[in-house]
N, C-alpha and C. Protein backbone atom coordinates (compact mmCIF):
# COMPACT_ATOMS: atom_id res chain seq x y z
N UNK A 1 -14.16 -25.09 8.73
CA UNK A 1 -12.79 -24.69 8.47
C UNK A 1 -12.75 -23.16 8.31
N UNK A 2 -11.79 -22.28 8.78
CA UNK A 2 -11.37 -20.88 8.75
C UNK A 2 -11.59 -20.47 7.33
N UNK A 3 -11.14 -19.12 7.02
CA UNK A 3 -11.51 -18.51 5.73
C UNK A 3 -9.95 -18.83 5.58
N UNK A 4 -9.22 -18.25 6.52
CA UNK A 4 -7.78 -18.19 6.18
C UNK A 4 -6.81 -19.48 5.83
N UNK A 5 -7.20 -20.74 6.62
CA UNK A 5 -7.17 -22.10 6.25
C UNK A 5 -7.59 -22.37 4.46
N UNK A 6 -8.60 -22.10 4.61
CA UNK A 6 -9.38 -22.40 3.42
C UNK A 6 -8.22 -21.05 1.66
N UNK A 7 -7.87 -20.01 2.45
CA UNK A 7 -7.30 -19.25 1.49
C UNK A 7 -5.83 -19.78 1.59
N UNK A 8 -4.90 -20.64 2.64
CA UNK A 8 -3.88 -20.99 2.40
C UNK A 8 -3.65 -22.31 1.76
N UNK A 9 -5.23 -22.83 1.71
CA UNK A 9 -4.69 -24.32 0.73
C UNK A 9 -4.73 -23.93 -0.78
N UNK A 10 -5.84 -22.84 -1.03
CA UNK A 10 -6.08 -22.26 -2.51
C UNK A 10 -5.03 -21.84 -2.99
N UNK A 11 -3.81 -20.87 -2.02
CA UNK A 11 -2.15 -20.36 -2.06
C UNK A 11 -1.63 -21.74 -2.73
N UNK A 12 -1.44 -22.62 -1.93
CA UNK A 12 -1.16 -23.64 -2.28
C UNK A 12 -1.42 -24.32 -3.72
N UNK A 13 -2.31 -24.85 -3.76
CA UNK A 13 -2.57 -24.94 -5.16
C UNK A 13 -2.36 -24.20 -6.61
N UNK A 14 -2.24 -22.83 -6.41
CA UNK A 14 -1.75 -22.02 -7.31
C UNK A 14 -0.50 -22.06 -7.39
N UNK A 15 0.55 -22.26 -6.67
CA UNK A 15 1.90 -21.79 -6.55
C UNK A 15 1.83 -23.44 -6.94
N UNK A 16 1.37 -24.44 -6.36
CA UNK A 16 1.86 -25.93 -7.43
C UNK A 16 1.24 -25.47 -9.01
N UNK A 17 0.60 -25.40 -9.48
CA UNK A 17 0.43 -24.75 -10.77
C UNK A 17 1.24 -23.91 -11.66
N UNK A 18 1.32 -22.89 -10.57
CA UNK A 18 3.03 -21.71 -11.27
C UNK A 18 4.18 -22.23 -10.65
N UNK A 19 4.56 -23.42 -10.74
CA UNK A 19 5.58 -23.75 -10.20
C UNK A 19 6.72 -23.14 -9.45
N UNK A 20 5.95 -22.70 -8.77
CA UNK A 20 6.76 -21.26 -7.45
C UNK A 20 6.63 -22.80 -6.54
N UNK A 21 8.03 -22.91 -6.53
CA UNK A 21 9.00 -24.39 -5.20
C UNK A 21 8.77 -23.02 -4.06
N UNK A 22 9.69 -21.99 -4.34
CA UNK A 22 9.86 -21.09 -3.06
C UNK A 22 8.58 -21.19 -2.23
N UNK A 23 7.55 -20.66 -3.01
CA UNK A 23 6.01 -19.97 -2.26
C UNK A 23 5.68 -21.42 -1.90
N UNK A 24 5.67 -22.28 -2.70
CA UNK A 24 4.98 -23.21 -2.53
C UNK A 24 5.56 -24.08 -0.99
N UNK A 25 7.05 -24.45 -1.00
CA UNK A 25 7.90 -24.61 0.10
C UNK A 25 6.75 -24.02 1.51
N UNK A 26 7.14 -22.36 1.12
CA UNK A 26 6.52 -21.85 2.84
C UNK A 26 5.11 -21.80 3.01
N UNK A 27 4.27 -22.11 2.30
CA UNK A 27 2.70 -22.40 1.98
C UNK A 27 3.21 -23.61 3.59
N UNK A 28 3.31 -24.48 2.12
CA UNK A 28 3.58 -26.22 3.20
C UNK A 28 3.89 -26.15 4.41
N UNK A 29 4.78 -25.21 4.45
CA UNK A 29 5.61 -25.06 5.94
C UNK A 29 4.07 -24.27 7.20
N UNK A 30 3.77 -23.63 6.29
CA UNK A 30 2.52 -22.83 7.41
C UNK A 30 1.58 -23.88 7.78
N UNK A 31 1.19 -24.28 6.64
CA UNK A 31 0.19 -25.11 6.44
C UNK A 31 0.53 -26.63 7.72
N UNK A 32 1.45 -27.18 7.64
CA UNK A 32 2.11 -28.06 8.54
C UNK A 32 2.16 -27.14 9.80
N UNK A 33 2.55 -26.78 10.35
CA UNK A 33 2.59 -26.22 11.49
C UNK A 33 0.40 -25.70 12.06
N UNK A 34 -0.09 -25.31 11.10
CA UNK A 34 -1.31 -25.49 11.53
C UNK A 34 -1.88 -27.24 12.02
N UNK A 35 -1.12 -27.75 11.06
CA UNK A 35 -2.41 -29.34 11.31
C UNK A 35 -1.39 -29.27 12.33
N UNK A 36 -0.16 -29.38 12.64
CA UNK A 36 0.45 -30.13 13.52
C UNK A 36 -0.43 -29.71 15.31
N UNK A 37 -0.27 -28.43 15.30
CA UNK A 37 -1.40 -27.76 16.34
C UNK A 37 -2.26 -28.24 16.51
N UNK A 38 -3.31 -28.55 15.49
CA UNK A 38 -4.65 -29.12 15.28
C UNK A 38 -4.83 -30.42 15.67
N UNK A 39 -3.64 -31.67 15.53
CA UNK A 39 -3.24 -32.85 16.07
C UNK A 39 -3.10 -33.45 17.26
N UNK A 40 -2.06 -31.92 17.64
CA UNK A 40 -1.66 -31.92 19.02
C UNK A 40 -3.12 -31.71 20.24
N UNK A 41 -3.98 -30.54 19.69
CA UNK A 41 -4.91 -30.51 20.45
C UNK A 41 -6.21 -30.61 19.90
N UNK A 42 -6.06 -31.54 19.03
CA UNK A 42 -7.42 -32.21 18.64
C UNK A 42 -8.42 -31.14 18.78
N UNK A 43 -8.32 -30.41 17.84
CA UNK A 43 -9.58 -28.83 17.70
C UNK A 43 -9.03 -28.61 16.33
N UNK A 44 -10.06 -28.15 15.89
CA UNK A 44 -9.95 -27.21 14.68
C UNK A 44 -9.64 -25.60 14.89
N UNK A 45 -8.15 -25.32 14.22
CA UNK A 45 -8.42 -23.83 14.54
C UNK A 45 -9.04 -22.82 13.85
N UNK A 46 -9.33 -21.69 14.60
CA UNK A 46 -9.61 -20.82 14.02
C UNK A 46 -8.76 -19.52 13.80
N UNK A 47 -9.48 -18.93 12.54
CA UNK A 47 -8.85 -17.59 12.16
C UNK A 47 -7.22 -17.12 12.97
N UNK A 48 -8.29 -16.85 14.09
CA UNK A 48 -6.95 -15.67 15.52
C UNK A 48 -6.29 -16.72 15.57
N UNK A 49 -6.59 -18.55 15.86
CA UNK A 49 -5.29 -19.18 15.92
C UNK A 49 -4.53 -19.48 15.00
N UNK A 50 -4.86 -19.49 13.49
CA UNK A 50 -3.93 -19.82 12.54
C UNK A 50 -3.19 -18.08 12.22
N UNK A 51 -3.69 -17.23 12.50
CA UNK A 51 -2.90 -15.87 12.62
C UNK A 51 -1.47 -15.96 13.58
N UNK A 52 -1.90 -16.11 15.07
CA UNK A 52 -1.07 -16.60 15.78
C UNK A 52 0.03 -17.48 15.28
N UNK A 53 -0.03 -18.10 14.81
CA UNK A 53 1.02 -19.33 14.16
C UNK A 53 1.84 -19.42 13.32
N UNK A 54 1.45 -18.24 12.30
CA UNK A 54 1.79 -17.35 11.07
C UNK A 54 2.92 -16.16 11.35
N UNK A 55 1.95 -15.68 12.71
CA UNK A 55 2.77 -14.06 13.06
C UNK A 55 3.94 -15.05 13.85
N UNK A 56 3.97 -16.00 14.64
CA UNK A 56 5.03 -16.82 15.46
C UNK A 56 6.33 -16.97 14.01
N UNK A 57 5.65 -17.82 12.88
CA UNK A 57 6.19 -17.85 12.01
C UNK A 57 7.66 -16.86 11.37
N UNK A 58 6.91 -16.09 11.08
CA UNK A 58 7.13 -14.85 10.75
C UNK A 58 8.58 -14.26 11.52
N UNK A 59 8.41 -13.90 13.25
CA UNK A 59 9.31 -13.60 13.99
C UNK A 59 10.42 -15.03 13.92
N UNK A 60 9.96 -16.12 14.04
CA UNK A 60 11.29 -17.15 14.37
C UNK A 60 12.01 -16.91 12.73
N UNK A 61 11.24 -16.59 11.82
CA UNK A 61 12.21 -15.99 10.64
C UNK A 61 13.45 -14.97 10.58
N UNK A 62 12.36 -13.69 11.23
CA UNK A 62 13.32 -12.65 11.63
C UNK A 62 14.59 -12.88 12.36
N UNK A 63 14.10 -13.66 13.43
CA UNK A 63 15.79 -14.35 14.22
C UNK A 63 16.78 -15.21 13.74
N UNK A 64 16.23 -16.13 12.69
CA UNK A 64 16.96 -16.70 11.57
C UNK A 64 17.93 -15.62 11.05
N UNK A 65 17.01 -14.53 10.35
CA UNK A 65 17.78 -13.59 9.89
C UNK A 65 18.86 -13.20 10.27
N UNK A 66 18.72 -12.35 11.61
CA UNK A 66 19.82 -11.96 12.25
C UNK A 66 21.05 -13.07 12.38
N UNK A 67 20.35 -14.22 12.74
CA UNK A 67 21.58 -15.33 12.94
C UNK A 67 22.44 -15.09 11.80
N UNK A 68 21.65 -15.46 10.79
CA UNK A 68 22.41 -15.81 9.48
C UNK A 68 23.35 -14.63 9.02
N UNK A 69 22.89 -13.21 8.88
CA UNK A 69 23.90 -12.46 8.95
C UNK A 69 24.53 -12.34 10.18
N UNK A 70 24.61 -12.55 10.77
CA UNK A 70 25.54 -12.33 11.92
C UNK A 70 26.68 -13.27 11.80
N UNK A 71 26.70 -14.81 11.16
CA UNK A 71 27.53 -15.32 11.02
C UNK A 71 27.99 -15.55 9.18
N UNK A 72 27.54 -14.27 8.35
CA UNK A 72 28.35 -14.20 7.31
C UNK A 72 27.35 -14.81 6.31
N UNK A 73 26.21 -15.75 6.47
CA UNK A 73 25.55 -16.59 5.47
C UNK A 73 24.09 -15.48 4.55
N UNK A 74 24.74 -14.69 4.21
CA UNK A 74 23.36 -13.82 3.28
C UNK A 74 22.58 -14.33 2.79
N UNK A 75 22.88 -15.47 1.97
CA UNK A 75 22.02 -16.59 1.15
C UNK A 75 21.17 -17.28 1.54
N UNK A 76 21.35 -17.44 2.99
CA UNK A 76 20.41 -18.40 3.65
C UNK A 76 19.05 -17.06 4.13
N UNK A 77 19.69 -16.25 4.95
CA UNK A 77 19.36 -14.72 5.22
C UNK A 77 18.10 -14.39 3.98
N UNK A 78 18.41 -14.21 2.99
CA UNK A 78 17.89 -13.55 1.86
C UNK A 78 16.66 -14.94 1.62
N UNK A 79 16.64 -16.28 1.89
CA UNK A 79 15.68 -17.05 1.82
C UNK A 79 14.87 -16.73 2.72
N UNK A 80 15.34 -16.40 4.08
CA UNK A 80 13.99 -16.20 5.12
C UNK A 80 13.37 -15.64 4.87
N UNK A 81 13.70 -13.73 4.25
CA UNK A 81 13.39 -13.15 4.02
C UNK A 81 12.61 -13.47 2.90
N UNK A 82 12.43 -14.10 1.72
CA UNK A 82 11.50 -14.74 0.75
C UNK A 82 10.28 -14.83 1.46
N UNK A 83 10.79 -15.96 2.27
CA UNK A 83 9.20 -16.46 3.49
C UNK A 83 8.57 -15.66 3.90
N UNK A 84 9.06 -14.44 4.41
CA UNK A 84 8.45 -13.69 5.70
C UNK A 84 7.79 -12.88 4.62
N UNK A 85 7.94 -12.59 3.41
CA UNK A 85 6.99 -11.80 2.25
C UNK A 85 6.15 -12.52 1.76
N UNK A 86 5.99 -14.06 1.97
CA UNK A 86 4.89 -14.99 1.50
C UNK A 86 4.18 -15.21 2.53
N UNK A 87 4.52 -15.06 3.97
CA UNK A 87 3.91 -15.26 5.15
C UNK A 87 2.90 -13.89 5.38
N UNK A 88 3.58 -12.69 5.37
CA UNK A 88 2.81 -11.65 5.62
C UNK A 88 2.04 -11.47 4.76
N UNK A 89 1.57 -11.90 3.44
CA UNK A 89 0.08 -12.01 2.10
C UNK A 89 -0.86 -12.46 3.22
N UNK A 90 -0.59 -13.36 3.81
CA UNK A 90 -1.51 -13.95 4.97
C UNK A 90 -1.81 -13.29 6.39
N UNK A 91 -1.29 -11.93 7.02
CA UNK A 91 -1.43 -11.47 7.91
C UNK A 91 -1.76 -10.45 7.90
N UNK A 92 -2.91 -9.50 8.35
CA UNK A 92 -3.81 -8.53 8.39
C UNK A 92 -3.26 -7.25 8.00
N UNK A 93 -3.16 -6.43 7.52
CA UNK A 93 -2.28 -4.78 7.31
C UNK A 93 -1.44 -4.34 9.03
N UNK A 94 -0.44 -4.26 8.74
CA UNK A 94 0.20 -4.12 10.25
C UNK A 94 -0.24 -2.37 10.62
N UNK A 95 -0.64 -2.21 11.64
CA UNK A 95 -0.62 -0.84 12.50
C UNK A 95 0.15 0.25 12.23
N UNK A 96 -0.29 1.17 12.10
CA UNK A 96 1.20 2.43 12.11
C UNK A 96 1.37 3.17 13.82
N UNK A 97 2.38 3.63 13.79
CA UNK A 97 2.92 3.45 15.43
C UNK A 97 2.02 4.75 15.86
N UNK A 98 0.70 5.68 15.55
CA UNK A 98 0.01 6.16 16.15
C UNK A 98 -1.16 5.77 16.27
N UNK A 99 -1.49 4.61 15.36
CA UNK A 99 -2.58 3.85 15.83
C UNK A 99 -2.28 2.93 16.72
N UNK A 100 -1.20 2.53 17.12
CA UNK A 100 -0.63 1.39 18.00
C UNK A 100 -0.87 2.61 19.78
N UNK A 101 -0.14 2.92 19.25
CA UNK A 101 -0.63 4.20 20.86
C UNK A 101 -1.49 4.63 21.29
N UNK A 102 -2.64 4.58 19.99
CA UNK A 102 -3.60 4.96 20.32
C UNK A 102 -4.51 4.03 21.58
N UNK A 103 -4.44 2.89 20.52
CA UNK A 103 -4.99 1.11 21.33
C UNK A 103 -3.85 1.28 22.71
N UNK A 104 -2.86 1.48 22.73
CA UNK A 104 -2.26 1.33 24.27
C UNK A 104 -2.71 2.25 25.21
N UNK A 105 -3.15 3.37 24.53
CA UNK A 105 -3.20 4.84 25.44
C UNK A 105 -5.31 4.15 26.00
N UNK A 106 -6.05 3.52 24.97
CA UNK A 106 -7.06 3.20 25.10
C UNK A 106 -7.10 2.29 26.18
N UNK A 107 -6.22 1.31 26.29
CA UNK A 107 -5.86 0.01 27.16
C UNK A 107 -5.68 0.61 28.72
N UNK A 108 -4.85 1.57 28.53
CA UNK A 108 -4.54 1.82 29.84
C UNK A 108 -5.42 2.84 30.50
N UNK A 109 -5.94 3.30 29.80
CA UNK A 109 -7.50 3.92 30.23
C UNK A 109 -8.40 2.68 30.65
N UNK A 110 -8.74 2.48 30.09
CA UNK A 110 -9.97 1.08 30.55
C UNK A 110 -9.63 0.12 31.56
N UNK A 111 -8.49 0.24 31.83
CA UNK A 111 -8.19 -0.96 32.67
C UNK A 111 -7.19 0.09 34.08
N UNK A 112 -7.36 1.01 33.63
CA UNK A 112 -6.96 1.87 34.85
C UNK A 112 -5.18 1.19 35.32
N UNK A 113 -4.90 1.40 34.36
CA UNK A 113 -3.47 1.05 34.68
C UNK A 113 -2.30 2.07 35.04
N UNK A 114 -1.88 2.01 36.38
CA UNK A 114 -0.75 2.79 36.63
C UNK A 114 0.55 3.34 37.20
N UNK A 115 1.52 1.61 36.81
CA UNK A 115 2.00 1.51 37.12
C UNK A 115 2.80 -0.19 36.51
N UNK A 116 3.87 -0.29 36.79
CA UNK A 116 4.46 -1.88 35.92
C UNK A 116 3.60 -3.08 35.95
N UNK A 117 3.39 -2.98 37.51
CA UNK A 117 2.29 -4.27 37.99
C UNK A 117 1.53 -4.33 37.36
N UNK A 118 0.55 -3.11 36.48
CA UNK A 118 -0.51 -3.48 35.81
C UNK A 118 -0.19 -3.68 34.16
N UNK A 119 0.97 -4.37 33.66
CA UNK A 119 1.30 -4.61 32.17
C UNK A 119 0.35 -5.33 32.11
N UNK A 120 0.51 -6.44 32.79
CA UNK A 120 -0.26 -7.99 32.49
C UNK A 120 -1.79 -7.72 31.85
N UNK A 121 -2.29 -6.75 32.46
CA UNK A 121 -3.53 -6.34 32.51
C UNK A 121 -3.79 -5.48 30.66
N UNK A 122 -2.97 -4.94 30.51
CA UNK A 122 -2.46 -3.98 29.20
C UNK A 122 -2.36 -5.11 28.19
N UNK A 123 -1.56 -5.88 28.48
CA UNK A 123 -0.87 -6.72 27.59
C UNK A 123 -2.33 -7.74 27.15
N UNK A 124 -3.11 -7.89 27.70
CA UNK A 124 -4.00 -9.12 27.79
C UNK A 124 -4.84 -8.50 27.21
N UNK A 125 -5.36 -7.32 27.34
CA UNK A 125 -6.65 -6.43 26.48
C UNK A 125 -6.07 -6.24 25.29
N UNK A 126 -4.72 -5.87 24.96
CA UNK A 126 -4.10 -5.19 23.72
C UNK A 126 -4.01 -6.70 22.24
N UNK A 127 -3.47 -7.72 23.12
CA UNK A 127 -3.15 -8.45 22.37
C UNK A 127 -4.05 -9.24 21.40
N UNK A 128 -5.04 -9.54 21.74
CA UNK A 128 -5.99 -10.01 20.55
C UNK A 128 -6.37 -9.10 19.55
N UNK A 129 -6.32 -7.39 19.71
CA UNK A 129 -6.34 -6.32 18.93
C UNK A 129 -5.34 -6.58 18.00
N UNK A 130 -3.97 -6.68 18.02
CA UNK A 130 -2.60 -6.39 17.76
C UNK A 130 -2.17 -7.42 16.88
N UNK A 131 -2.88 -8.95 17.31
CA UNK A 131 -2.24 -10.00 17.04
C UNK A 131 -1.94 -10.17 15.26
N UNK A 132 -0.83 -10.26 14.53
CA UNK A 132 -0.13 -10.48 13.32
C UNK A 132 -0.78 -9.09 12.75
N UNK A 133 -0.43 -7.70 13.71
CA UNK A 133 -0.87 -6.68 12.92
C UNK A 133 0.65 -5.88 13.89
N UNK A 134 1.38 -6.51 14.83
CA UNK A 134 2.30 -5.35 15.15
C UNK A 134 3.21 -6.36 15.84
N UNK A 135 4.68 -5.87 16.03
CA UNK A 135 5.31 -6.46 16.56
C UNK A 135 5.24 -6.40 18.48
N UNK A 136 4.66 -7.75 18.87
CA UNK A 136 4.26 -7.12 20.28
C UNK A 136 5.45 -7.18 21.18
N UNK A 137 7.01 -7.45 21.11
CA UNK A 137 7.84 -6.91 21.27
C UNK A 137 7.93 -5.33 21.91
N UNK A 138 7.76 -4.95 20.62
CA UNK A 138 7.99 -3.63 20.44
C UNK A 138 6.40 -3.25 21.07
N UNK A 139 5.49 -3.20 21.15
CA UNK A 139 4.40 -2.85 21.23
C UNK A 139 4.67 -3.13 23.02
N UNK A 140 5.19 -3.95 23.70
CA UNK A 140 5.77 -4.46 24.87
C UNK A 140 6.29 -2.92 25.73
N UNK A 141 7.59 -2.82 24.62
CA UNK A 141 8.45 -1.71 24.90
C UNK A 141 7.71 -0.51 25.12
N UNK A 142 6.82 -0.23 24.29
CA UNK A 142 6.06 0.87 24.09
C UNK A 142 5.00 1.29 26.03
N UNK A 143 4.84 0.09 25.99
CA UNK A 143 3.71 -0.13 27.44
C UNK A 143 4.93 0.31 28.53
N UNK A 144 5.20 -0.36 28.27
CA UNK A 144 6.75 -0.27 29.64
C UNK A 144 7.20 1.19 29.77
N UNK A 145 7.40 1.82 28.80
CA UNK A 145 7.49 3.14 28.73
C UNK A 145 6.35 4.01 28.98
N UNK A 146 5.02 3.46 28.44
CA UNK A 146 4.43 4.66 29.04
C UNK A 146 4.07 4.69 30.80
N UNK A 147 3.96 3.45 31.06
CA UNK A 147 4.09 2.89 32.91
C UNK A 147 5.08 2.94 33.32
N UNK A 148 5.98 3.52 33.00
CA UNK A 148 7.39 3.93 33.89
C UNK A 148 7.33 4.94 34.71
């Protein structure tokens, strides 16, 4: 079993102890979405995949967000936002945007990229670096711009 598996059931157990429903709620919720993976493809994951699942987490929050203010509901809004601060305890220190350039400016050196056609190529070296440490969205945007 992962370290990070193994540190989100210990989450777990503490927050049933301090009777934190909230923490404890999005523990469960992570935690479920790992076995459910694990079910589906009969493997045990590891680390980078329960990261993956977390950082997925995380963003379908953010779009919650926007929904929810966008149609007036703060309350619901202001819960995601709960999650996405109990979710990120679990995801690596995120990048600052000159170390993020740095790894892209590195990417596209090594892989001799120069030009749109070669994102795929960018995108595929960058992303296991990046993964639940930057928004690859934006980290997306960033490539596109410098291959323009």
């Amino acid at each position: 079993m992962s370290k990070l598996h193994d540190r989100l059931k210990e989450e777990m157990k503490d927050a049933m102890r301090a009777k934190d429903k909230a923490r404890l709620t999005t523990i469960r919720l992570a935690l479920s979405a790992i076995k459910q993976i694990e079910v589906d493809t009969r493997e045990t994951l590891d680390d980078t995949a329960i990261l993956a699942i977390i950082d997925k987490a995380v963003k379908q929050r953010r779009d919650s967000i926007k929904q929810y203010e966008d149609a007036g509901r703060q309350e619901l809004a202001d819960i995601e936002k709960a999650e996405i601060e109990v979710l990120q305890e679990f995801l690596p220190q995120p990048l600052t945007d000159d170390e993020i350039n740095a790894l892209i400016e590195d990417a596209v050196a090594k892989t001799g990229a120069e030009s749109m056609k070669d994102m795929g190529k960018v995108m595929g070296m960058l992303k296991p670096q990046l993964q639940g440490r930057a928004d690859m969205g934006a980290v997306s945007g960033k490539i596109k711009a410098r291959l323009s």
